[in-house]
Protein backbone atom coordinates (compact mmCIF):
# COMPACT_ATOMS: atom_id res chain seq x y z
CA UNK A 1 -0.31 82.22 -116.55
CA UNK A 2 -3.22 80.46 -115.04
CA UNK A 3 -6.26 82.30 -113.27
CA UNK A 4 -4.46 82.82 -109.20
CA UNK A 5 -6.40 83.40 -106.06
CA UNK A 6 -5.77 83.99 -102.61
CA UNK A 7 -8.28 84.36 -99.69
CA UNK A 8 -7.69 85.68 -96.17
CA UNK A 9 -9.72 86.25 -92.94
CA UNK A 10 -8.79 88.40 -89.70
CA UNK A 11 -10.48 88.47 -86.29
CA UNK A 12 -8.62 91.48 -85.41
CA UNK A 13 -11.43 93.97 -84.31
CA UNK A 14 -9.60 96.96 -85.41
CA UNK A 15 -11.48 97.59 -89.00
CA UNK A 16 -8.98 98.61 -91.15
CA UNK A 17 -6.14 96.95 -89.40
CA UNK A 18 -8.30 93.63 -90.16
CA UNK A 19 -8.71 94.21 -93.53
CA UNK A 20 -4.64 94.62 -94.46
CA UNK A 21 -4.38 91.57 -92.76
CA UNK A 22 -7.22 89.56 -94.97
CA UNK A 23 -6.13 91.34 -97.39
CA UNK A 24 -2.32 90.56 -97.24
CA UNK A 25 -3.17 87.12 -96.85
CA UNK A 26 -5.51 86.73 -100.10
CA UNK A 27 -2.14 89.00 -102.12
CA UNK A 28 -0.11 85.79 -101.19
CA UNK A 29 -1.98 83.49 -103.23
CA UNK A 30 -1.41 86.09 -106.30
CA UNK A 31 2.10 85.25 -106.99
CA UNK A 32 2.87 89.01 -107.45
CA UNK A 33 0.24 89.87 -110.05
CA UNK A 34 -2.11 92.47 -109.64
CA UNK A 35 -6.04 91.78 -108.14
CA UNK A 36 -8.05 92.32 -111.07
CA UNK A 37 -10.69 91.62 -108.06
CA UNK A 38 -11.31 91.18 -104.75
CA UNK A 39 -14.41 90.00 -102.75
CA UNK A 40 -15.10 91.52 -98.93
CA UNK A 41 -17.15 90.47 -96.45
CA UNK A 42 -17.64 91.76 -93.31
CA UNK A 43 -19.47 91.03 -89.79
CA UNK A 44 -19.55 91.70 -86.29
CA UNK A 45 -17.96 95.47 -85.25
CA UNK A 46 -16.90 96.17 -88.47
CA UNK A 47 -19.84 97.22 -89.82
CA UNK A 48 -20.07 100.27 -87.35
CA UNK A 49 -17.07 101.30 -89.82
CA UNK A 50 -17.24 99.81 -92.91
CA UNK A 51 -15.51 102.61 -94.88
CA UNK A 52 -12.62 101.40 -92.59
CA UNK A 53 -12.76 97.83 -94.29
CA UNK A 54 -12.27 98.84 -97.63
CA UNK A 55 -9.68 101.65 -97.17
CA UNK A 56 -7.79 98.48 -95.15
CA UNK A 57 -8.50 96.14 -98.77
CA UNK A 58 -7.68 99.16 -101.07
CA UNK A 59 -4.12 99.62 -99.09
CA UNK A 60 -3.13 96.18 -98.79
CA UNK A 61 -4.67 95.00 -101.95
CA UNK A 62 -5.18 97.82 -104.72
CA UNK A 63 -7.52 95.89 -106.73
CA UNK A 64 -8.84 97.06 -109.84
CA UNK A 65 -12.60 95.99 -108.88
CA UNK A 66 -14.34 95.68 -105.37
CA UNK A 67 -17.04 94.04 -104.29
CA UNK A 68 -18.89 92.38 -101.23
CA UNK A 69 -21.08 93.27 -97.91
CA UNK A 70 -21.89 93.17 -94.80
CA UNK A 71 -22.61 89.58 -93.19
CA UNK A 72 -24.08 87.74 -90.01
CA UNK A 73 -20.33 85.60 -90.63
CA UNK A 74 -17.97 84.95 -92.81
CA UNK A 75 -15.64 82.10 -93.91
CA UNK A 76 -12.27 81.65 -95.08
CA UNK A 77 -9.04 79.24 -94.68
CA UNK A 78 -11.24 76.75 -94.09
CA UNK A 79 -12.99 78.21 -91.07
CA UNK A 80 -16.43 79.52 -90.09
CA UNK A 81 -17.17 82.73 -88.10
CA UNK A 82 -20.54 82.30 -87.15
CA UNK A 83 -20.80 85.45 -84.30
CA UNK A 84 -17.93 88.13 -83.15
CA UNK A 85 -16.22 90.18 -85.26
CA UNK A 86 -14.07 89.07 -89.02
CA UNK A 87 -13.46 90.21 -92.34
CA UNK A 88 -12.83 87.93 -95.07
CA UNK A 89 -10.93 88.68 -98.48
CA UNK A 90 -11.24 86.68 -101.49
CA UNK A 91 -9.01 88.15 -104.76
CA UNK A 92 -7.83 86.83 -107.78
CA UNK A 93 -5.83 87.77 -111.10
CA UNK A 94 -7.54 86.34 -114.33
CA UNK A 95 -5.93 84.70 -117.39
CA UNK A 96 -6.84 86.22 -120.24
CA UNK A 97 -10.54 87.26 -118.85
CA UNK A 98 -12.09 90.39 -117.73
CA UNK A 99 -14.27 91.36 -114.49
CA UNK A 100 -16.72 93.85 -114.35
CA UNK A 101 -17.99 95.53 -111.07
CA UNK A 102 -21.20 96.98 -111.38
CA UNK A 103 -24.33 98.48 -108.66
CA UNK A 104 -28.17 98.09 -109.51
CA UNK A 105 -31.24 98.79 -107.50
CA UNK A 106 -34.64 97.45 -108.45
CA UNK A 107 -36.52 99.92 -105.54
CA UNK A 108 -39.70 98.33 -103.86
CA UNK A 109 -42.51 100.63 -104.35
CA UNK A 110 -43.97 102.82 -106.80
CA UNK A 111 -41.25 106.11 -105.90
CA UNK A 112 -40.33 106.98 -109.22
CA UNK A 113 -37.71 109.59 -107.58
CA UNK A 114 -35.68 106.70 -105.51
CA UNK A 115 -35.41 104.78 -108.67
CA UNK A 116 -33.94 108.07 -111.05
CA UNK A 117 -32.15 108.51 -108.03
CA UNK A 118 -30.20 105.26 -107.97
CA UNK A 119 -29.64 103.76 -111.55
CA UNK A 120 -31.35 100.90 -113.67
CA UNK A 121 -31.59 97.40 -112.70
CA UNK A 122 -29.05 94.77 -113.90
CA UNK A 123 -27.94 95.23 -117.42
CA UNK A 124 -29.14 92.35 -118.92
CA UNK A 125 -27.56 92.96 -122.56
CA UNK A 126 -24.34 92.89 -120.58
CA UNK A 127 -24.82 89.98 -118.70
CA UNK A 128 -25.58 88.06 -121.89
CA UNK A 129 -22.03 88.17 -122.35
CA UNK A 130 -21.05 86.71 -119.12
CA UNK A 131 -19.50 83.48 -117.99
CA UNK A 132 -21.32 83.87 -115.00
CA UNK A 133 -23.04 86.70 -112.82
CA UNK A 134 -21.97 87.51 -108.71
CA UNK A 135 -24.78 89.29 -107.31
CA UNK A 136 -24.89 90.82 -103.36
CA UNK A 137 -28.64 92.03 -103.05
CA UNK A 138 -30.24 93.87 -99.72
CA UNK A 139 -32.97 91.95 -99.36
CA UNK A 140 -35.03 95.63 -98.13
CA UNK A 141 -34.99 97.41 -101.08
CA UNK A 142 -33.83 95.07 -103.94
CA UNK A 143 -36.18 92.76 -105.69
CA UNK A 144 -33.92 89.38 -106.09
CA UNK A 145 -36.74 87.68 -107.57
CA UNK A 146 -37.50 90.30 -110.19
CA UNK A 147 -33.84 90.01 -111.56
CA UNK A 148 -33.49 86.39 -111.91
CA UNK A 149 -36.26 86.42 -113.80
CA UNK A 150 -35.31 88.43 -115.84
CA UNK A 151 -31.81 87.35 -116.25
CA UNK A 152 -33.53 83.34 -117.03
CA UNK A 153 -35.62 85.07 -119.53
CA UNK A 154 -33.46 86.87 -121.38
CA UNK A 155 -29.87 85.18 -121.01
CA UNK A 156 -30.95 81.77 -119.42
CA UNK A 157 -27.19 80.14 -120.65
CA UNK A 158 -25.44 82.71 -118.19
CA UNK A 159 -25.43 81.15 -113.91
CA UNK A 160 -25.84 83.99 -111.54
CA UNK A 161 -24.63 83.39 -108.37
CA UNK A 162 -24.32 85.07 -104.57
CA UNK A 163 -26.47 85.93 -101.71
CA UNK A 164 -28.48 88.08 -99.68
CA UNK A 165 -26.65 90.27 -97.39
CA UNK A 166 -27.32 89.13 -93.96
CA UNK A 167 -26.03 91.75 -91.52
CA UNK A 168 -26.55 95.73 -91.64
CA UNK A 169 -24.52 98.69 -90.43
CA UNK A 170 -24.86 100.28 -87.07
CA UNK A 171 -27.32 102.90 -88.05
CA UNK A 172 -29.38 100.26 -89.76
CA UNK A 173 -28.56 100.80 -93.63
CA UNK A 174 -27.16 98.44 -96.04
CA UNK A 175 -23.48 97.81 -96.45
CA UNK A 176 -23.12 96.98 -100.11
CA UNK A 177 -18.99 97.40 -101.14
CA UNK A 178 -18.33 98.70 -104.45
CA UNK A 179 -14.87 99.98 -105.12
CA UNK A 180 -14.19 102.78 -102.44
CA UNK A 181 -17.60 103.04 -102.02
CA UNK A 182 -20.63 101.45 -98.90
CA UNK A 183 -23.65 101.90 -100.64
CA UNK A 184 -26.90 101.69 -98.70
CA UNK A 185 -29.51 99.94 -100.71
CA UNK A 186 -29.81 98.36 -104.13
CA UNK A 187 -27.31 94.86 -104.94
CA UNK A 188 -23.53 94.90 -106.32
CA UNK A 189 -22.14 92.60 -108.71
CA UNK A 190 -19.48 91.34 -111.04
CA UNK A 191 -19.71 90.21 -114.56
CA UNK A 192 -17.13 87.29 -115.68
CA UNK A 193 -15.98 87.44 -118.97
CA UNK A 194 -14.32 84.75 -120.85
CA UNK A 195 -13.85 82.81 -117.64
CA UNK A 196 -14.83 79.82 -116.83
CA UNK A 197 -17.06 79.39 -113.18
CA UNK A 198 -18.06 75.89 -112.71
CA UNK A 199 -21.02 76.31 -110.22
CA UNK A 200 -22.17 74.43 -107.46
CA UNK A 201 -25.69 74.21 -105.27
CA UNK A 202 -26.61 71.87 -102.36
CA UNK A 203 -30.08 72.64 -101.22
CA UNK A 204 -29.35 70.51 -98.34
CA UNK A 205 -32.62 68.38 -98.56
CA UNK A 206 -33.15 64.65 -99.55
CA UNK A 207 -35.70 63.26 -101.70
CA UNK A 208 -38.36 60.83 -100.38
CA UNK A 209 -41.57 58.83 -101.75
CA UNK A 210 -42.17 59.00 -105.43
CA UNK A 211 -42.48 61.65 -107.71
CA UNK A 212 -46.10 63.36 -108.62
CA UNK A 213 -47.52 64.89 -111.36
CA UNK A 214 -49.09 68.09 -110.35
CA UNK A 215 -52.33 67.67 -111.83
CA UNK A 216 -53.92 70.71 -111.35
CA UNK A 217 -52.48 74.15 -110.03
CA UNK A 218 -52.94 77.83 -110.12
CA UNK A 219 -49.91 80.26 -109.32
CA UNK A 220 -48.12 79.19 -106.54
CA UNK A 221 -51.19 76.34 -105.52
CA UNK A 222 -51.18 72.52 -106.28
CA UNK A 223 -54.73 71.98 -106.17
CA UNK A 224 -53.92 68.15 -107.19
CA UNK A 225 -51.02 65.45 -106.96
CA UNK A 226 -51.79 62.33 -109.35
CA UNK A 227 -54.90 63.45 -109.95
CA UNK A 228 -56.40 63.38 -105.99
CA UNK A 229 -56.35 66.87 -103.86
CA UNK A 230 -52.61 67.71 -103.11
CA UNK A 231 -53.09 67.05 -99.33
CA UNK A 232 -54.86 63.58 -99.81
CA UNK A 233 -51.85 62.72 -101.67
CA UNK A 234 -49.07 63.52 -99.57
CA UNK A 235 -50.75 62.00 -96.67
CA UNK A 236 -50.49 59.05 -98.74
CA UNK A 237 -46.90 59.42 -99.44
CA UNK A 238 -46.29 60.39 -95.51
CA UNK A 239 -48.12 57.40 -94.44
CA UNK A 240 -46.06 54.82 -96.66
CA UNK A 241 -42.36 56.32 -95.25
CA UNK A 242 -40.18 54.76 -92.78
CA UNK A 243 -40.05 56.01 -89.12
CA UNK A 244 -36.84 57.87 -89.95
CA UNK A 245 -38.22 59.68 -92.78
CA UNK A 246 -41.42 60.50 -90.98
CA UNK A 247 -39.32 61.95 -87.87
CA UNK A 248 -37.97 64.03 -90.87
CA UNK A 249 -40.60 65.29 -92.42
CA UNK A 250 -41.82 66.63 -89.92
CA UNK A 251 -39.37 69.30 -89.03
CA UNK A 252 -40.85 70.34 -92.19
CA UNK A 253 -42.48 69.98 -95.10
CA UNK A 254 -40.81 70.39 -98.58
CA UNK A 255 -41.34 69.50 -102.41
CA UNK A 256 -38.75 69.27 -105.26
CA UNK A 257 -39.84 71.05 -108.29
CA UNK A 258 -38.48 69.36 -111.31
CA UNK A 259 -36.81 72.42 -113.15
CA UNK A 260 -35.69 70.20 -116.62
CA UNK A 261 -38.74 67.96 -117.50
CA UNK A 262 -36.45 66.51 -120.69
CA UNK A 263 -34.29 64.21 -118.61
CA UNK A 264 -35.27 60.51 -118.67
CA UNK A 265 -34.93 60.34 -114.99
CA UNK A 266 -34.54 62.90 -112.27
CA UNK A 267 -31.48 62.91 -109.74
CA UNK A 268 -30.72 64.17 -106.41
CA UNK A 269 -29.91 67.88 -108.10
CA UNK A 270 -32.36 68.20 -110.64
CA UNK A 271 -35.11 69.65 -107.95
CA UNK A 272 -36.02 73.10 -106.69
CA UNK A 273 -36.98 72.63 -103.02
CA UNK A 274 -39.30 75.03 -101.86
CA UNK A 275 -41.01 74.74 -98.44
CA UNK A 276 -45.19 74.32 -97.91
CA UNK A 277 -46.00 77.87 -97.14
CA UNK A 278 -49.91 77.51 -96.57
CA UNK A 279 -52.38 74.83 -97.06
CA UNK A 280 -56.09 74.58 -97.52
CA UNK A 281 -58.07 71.52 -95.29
CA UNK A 282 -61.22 71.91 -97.07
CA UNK A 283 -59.91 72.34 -100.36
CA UNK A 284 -56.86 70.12 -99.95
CA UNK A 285 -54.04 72.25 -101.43
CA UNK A 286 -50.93 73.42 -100.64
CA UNK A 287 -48.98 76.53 -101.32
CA UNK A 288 -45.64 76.72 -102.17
CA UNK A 289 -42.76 80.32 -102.22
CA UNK A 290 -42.97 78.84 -106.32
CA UNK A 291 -44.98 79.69 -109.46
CA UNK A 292 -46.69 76.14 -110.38
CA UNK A 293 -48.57 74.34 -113.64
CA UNK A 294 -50.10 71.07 -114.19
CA UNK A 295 -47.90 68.79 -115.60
CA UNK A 296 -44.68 69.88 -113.60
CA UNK A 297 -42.98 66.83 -111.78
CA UNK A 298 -42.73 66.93 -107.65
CA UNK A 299 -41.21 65.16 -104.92
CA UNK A 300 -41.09 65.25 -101.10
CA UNK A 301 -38.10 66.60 -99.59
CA UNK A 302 -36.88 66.78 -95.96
CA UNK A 303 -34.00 68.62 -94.24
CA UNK A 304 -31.41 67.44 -92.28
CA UNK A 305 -27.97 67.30 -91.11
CA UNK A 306 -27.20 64.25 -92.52
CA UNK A 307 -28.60 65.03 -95.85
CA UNK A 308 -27.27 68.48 -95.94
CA UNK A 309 -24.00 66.87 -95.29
CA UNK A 310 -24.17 64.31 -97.85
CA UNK A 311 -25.63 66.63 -100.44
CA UNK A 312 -22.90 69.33 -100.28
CA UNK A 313 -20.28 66.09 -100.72
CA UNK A 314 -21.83 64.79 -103.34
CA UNK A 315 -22.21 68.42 -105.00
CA UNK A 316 -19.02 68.67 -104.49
CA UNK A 317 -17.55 65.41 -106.12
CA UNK A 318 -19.55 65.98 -109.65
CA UNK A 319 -17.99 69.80 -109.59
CA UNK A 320 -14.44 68.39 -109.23
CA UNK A 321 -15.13 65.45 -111.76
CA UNK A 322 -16.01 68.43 -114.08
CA UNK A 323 -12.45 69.86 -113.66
CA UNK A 324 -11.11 66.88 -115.18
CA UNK A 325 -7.22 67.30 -114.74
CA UNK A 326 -7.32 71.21 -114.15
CA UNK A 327 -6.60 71.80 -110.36
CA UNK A 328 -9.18 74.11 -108.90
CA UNK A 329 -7.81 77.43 -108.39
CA UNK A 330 -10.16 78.66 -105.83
CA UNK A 331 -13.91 78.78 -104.83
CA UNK A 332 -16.17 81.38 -103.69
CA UNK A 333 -18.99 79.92 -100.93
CA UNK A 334 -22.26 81.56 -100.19
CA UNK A 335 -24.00 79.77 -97.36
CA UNK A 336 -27.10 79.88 -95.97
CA UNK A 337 -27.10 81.86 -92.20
CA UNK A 338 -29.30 78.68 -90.72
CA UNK A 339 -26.73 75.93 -91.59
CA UNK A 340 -23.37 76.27 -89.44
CA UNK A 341 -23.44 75.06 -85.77
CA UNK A 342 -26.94 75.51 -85.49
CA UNK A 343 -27.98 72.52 -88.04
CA UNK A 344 -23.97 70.65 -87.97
CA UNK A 345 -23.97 71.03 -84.62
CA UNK A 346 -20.07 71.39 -85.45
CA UNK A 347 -17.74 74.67 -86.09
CA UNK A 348 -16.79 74.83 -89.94
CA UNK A 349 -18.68 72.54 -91.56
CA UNK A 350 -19.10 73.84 -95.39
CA UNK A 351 -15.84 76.08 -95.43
CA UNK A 352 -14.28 72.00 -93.88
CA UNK A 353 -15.95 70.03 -97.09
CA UNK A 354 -14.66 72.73 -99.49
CA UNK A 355 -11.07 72.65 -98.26
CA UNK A 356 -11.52 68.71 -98.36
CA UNK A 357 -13.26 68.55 -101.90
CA UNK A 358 -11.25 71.44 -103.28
CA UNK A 359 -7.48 70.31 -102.05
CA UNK A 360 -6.87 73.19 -100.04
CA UNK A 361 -7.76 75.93 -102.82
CA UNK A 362 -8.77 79.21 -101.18
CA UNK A 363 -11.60 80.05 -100.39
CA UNK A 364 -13.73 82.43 -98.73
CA UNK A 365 -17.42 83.58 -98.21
CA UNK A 366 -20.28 84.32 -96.06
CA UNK A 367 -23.65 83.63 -94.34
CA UNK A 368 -26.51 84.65 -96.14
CA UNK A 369 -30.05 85.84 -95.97
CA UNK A 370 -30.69 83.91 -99.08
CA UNK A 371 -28.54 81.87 -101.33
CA UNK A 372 -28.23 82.68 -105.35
CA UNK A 373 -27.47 79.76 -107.94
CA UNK A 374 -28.35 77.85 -110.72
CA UNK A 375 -30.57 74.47 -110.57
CA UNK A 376 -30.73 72.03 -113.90
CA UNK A 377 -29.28 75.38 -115.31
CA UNK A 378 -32.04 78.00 -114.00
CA UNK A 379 -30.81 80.46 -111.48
CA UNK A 380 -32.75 80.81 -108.31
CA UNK A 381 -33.12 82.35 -104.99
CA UNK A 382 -32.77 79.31 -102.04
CA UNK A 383 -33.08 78.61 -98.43
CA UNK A 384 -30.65 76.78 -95.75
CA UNK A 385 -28.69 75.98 -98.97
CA UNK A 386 -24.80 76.30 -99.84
CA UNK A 387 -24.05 78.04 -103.14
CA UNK A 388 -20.36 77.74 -104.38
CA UNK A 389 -18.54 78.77 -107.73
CA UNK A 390 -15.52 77.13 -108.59
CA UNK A 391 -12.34 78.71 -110.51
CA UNK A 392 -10.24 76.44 -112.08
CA UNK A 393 -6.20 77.05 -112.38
């Protein structure tokens, strides 16, 4: 038996009575077999009952592991629920490989209580063992950063994947599902054994100009481009675009950071774009939300609709080449809570490519606070990006 998934999504506003219906929904695509797993998000009125949610998924569903949160929207069956009220279910029943659940907080602050309190950070020995790594992190009290550094340094092989929960419950804590349970702070998880998750980023931003050596830098400061100040030099670069690109760049600045500097040539995906957080007239930096060092390879970036579009197809495409003759089975989508109408200026647009690139596979998803996944095989935290993982059948 292959690996089976099913996905569902409800706009009934009744909490539970939304979840059985997701949840019924994502059985179908099971064939009968058991969920080793399910994934739930949330938004809208469910989260002033979230408890509601999963008793709805535990009913319907009885999987063996839970996991998910609470979201600004959700997506499934190849739609987008940007505002209102929906619950999406993702599950699926492995071939052969195992899923692990687990909960890990990484407390801000010094409070040595809150951390006994609520258990170690992400067990790193066990995700060295992974296929790949689902993470759900509250941005408020869980240090994202912190673990995917330390999951690159210590098991850089493994992609971690996920997002940020984006939406909270009524009385302003966390929804974090794991199991039975809505935790309030901290990040849940799985960890994929011994199957395969081909992943999938589109940061949504095209490359312009040439590339630059950074030529001298300090933390997260270029202090020089091709050996002139860093501001000089993009000026220089800005000044010899088109009128297009221009119009582009200035709905904001971005650079590509070249993660793998062993490849002959760089391509559209082999960049981390981070946006210009700060800059320095007099000195003529520029800081970036990146640690930097001479020697690293940069490029200007700009976002748009078109290129967002065109990047997500095209991330798309190479994933599915990588399937080969395998059908996909099923995706999981993390998206970032700034793309949807608001940048498409269309209903659907990601969960629309996916269902198009993917042949109809299910899938499901959410709108994030921050988007989780792995760049020339680095994992990182993005923004206004689309972060999928792909099961194959």
């Amino acid at each position: 038996m292959s690996v089976r998934i099913g996905a569902g999504l409800s706009r009934t506003r009744d909490a539970r009575v939304g979840a059985i219906e997701a949840a019924q929904a994502a059985a179908s695509g099971l064939a009968g077999a058991r969920a080793d797993v399910a994934v739930v998000f949330a938004c809208g009125d469910h989260l002033a009952a979230p408890e509601a949610v999963l008793e709805g998924v535990h009913e319907a569903l009885c999987p063996a592991q839970l996991v998910g949160c609470g979201a600004s929207g959700v997506l499934a069956d190849g739609a987008e629920v940007e505002d209102g009220t929906a619950v999406a279910v993702w599950a699926a029943a492995l071939d052969g490989g195992s899923v692990r659940s687990f909960r890990a907080n990484a407390p801000h602050g010094d409070d040595d209580d809150d951390e006994e309190e609520t258990g170690p950070t992400v067990d790193v020995k066990a995700a060295a063992n992974a296929t790949a790594v689902l993470v759900f992190p509250d941005a408020y009290s869980f240090d994202t950063e912190a673990m995917l550094a330390a999951l690159r340094e210590s098991c850089p092989q493994v992609p971690v994947l996920g997002g940020l929960a984006s939406a909270r419950t009524f009385d302003g804590t966390a929804a974090l599902f794991h199991d039975e349970s809505v935790l309030e702070q901290g990040a849940v998880g799985l960890l994929f054994e011994g199957v395969p998750v081909h992943t999938c980023v589109s940061q949504g931003a095209s490359p312009l100009g040439p590339e630059l050596t950074i030529t001298a830098a300090e933390g997260q400061v270029i202090h020089e481009l091709a050996g002139k100040p860093a501001l000089v030099k993009l000026r220089e670069v800005f000044d010899e675009l088109d009128e297009r690109e221009r119009a582009l760049v200035a709905g904001g600045l971005f650079l590509g950071i070249v993660i793998d500097a062993g490849k002959p040539e760089y391509e559209h995906g082999d960049f981390l774009v981070r946006g210009v957080v700060g800059a320095d007239t007099e000195q003529g930096s520029v800081a970036l939300s990146a640690n930097l060092r001479a020697g690293q390879v940069v490029r200007l970036h700009a976002r748009d609709a078109r290129s967002a579009d065109r990047d997500l197809e095209r991330a798309l495409r190479q994933r599915r080449a990588t399937l080969g003759e395998r059908s996909p089975a099923g995706a999981l989508c993390f998206t970032c809570n700034g793309r949807g109408r608001g940048l498409f200026g269309v209903p659907d647009h990601d969960a629309s490519a996916l269902a198009r690139a993917l042949a109809g596979a299910p899938v499901a998803g959410f709108f994030a606070a921050g988007e989780i996944g792995p760049v020339s095989g680095e994992s990182f935290q993005h923004a206004f990006s689309a972060s999928v993982a792909v099961f194959a059948g």
